[in-house]
Protein backbone atom coordinates (compact mmCIF):
# COMPACT_ATOMS: atom_id res chain seq x y z
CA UNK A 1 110.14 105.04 109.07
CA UNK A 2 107.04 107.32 109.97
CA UNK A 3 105.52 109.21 107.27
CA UNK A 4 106.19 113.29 108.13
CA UNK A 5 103.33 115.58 107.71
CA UNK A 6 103.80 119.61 107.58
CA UNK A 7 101.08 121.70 109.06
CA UNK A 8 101.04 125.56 107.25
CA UNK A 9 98.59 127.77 108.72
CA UNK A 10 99.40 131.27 110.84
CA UNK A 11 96.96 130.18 113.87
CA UNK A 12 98.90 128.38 116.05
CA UNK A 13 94.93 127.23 117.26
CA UNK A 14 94.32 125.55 114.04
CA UNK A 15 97.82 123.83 114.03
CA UNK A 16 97.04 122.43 117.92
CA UNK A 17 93.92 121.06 117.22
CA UNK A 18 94.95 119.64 113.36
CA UNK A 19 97.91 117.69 115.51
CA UNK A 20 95.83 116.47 118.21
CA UNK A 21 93.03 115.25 115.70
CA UNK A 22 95.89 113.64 113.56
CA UNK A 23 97.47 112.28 116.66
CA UNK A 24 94.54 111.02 117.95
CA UNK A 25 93.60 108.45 114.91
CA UNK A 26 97.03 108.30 112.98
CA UNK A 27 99.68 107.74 115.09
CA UNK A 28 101.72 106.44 112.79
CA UNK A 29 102.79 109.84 111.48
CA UNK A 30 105.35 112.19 112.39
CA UNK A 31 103.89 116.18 112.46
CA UNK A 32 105.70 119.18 112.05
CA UNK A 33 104.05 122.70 111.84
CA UNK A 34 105.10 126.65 110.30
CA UNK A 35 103.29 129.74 109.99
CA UNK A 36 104.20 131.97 106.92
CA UNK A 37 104.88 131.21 103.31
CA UNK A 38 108.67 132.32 104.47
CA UNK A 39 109.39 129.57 106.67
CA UNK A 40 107.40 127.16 104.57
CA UNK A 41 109.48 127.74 101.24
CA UNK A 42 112.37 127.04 103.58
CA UNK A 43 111.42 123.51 105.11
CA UNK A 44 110.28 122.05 101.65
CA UNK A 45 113.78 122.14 100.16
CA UNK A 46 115.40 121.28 103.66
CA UNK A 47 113.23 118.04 104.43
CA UNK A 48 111.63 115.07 102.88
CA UNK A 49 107.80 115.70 104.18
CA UNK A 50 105.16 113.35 102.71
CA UNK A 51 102.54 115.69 103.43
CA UNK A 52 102.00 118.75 103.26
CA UNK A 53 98.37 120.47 105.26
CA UNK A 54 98.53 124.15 104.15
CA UNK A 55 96.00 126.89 105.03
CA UNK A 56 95.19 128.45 101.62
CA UNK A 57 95.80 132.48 102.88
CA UNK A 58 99.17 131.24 103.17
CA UNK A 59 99.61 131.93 100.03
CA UNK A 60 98.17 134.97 100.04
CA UNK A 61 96.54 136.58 96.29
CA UNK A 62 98.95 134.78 94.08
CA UNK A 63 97.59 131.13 95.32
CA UNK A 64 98.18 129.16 92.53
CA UNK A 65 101.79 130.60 91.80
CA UNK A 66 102.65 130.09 95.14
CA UNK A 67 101.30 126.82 95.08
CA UNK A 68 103.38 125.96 92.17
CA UNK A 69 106.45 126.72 93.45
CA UNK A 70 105.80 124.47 96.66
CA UNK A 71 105.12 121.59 93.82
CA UNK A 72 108.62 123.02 92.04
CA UNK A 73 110.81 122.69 94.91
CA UNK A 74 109.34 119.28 96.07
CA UNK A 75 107.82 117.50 93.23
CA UNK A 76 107.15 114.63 95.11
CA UNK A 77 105.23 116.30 98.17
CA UNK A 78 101.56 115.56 98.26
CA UNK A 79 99.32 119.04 98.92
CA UNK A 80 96.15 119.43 100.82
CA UNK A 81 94.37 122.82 101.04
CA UNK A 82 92.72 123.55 104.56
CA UNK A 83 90.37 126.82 103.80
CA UNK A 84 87.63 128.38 105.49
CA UNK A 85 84.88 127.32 103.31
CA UNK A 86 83.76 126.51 99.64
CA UNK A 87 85.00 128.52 97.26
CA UNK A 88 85.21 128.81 93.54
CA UNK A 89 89.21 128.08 93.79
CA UNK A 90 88.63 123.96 94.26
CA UNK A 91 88.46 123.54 90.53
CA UNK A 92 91.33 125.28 89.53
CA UNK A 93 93.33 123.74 92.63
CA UNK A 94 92.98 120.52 91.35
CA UNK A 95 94.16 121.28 88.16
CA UNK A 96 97.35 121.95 90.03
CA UNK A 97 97.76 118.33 91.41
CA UNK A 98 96.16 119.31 95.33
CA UNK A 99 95.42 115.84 96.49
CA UNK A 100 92.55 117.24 98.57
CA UNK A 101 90.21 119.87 99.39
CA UNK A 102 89.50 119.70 103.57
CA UNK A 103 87.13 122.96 105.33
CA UNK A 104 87.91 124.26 109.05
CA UNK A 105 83.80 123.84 108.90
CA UNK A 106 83.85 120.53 108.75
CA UNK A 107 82.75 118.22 111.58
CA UNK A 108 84.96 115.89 113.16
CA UNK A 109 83.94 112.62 111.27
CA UNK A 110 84.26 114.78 108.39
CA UNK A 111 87.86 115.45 108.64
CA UNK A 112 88.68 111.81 110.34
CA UNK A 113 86.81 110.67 106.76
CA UNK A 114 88.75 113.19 104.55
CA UNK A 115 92.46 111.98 105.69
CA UNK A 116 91.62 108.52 106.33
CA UNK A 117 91.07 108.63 102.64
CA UNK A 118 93.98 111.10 102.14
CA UNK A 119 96.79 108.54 103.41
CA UNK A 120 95.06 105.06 101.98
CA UNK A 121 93.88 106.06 98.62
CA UNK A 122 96.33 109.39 98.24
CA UNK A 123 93.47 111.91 97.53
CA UNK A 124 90.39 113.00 99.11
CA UNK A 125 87.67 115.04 97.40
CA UNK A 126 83.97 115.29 98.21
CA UNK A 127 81.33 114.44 95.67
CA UNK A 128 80.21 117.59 95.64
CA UNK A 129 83.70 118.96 94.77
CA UNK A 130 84.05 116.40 91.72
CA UNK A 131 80.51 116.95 90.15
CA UNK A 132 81.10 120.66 90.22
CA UNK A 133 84.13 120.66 88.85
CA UNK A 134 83.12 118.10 86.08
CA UNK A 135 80.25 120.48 85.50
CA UNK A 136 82.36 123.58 84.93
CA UNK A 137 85.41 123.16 83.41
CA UNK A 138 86.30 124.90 80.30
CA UNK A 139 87.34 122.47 77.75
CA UNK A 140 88.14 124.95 75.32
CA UNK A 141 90.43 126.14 77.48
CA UNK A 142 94.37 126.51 76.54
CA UNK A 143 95.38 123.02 77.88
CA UNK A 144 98.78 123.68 78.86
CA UNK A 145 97.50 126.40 81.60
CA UNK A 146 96.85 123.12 84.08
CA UNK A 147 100.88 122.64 83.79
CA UNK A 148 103.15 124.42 86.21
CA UNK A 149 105.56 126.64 85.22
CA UNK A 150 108.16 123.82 85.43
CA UNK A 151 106.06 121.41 83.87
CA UNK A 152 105.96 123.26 80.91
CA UNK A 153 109.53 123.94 80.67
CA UNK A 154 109.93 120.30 80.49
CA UNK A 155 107.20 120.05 77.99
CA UNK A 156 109.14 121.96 75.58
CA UNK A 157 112.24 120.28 75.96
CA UNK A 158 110.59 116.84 75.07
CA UNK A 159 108.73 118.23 72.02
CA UNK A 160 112.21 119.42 70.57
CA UNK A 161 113.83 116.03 70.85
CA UNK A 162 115.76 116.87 74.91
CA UNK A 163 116.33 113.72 76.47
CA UNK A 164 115.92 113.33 80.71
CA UNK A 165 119.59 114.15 81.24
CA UNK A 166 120.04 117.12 78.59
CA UNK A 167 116.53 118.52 80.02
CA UNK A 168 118.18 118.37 83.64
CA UNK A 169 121.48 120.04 82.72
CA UNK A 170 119.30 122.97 80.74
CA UNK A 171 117.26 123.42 83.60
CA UNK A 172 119.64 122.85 87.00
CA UNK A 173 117.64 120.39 88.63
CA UNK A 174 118.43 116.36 88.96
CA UNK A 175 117.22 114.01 86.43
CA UNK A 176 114.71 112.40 89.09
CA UNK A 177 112.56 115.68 89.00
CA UNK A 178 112.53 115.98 84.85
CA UNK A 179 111.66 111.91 85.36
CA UNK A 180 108.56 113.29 88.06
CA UNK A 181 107.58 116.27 86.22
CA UNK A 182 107.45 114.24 82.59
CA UNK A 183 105.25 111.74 84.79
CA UNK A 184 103.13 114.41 85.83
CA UNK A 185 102.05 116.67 82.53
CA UNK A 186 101.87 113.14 80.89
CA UNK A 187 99.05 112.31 83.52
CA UNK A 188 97.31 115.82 83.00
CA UNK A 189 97.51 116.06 79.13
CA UNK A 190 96.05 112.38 79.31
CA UNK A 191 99.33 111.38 77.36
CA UNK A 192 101.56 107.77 77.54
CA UNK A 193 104.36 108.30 75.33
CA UNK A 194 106.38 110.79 73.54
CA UNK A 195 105.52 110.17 70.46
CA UNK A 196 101.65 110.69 71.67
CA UNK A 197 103.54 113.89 73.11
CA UNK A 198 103.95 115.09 69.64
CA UNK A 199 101.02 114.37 68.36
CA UNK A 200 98.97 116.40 70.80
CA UNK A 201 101.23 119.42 70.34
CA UNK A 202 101.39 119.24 66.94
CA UNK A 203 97.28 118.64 66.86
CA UNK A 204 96.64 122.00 69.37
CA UNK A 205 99.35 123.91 67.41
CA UNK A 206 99.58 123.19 63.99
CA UNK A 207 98.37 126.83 63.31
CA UNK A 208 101.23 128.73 65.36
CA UNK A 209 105.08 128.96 65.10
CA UNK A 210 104.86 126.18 68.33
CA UNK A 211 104.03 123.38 65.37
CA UNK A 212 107.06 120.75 64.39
């Protein structure tokens, strides 16, 4: 079965020539395309894409929320942002589980180099990207703010003692996304068990009414 790839971006330009460059060295893939946040909130929930290529003023001001819900309503879809040029958003977009960071200034080889990467190894970013973001980010920083909003529902739910199925029941959703989002904020909070769960919360919040 071909792998399906979504194209978001409101220039019908930039979705012709993303296809034909996909087309062109990765045939193997099956490429749809929208143009507004509206329609791309729909197709998410309706179809199993792989992929998702999504220009980043799709989402408008509220990027990151935006972003989150995408991640919400299809935990397993892999994101990469398309945007204009470097920005100081990278950082903080990678905090939010974007598998890559790709420029409409890029050249050709660039972008052939960028997915190649993207569909073998799952994630592109440029060295620049990762030694600037190494360089800047906060570590005093509240470390629950790189969890979406779902991801921290879940959070709570595990540190009061909810198992997979009672955490899906509370929250509507099937037990295979509480499995993927328990996978995921383990990943970011550099956790690999409940109990280690526990210990972190209890270590960042033993001074608030959040301690157990």
């Amino acid at each position: 079965m071909k792998k399906k790839i979504l194209i978001a971006d409101s220039l019908p330009i930039v979705v012709i020539g993303l296809t034909t460059l996909l087309k062109s060295t990765h045939s193997v893939f099956s490429i749809e395309s929208v143009h507004t946040l509206r329609d791309l909130l729909e197709v998410v929930v309706e179809k199993p894409y792989d992929y998702l290529i999504v220009d980043l003023h799709i989402f408008g001001a509220d990027s990151k929320s935006n972003l989150r819900m995408i991640k919400d309503l299809n935990p397993d879809l892999k994101v990469a942002i398309f945007m204009d040029s470097k920005n100081h958003l990278e950082g903080e977009l990678m905090l939010e589980e974007v598998v890559a960071c790709l420029y409409k200034d890029n050249s050709r080889e660039d972008l052939d180099t960028a997915f190649t990467s993207l569909f073998t190894q799952g994630y592109y970013y440029s060295q620049e990207l990762l030694y600037h973001f190494l360089q800047t980010k906060n570590k005093g920083e509240n470390p629950l703010t790189c969890l979406s909003e779902r991801e921290r529902e879940v959070y709570f739910h595990l540190i009061r003692g909810g198992g997979v199925l009672e955490i899906a029941n509370a929250l509507g959703v099937a037990q295979s996304s509480v499995s993927t989002f328990k996978k995921r904020l383990f990943k970011k909070l550099h956790i690999n068990s409940l109990v280690e769960l526990i210990q972190f919360h209890n270590h960042k919040y033993k001074q608030s009414s959040l301690y157990f």
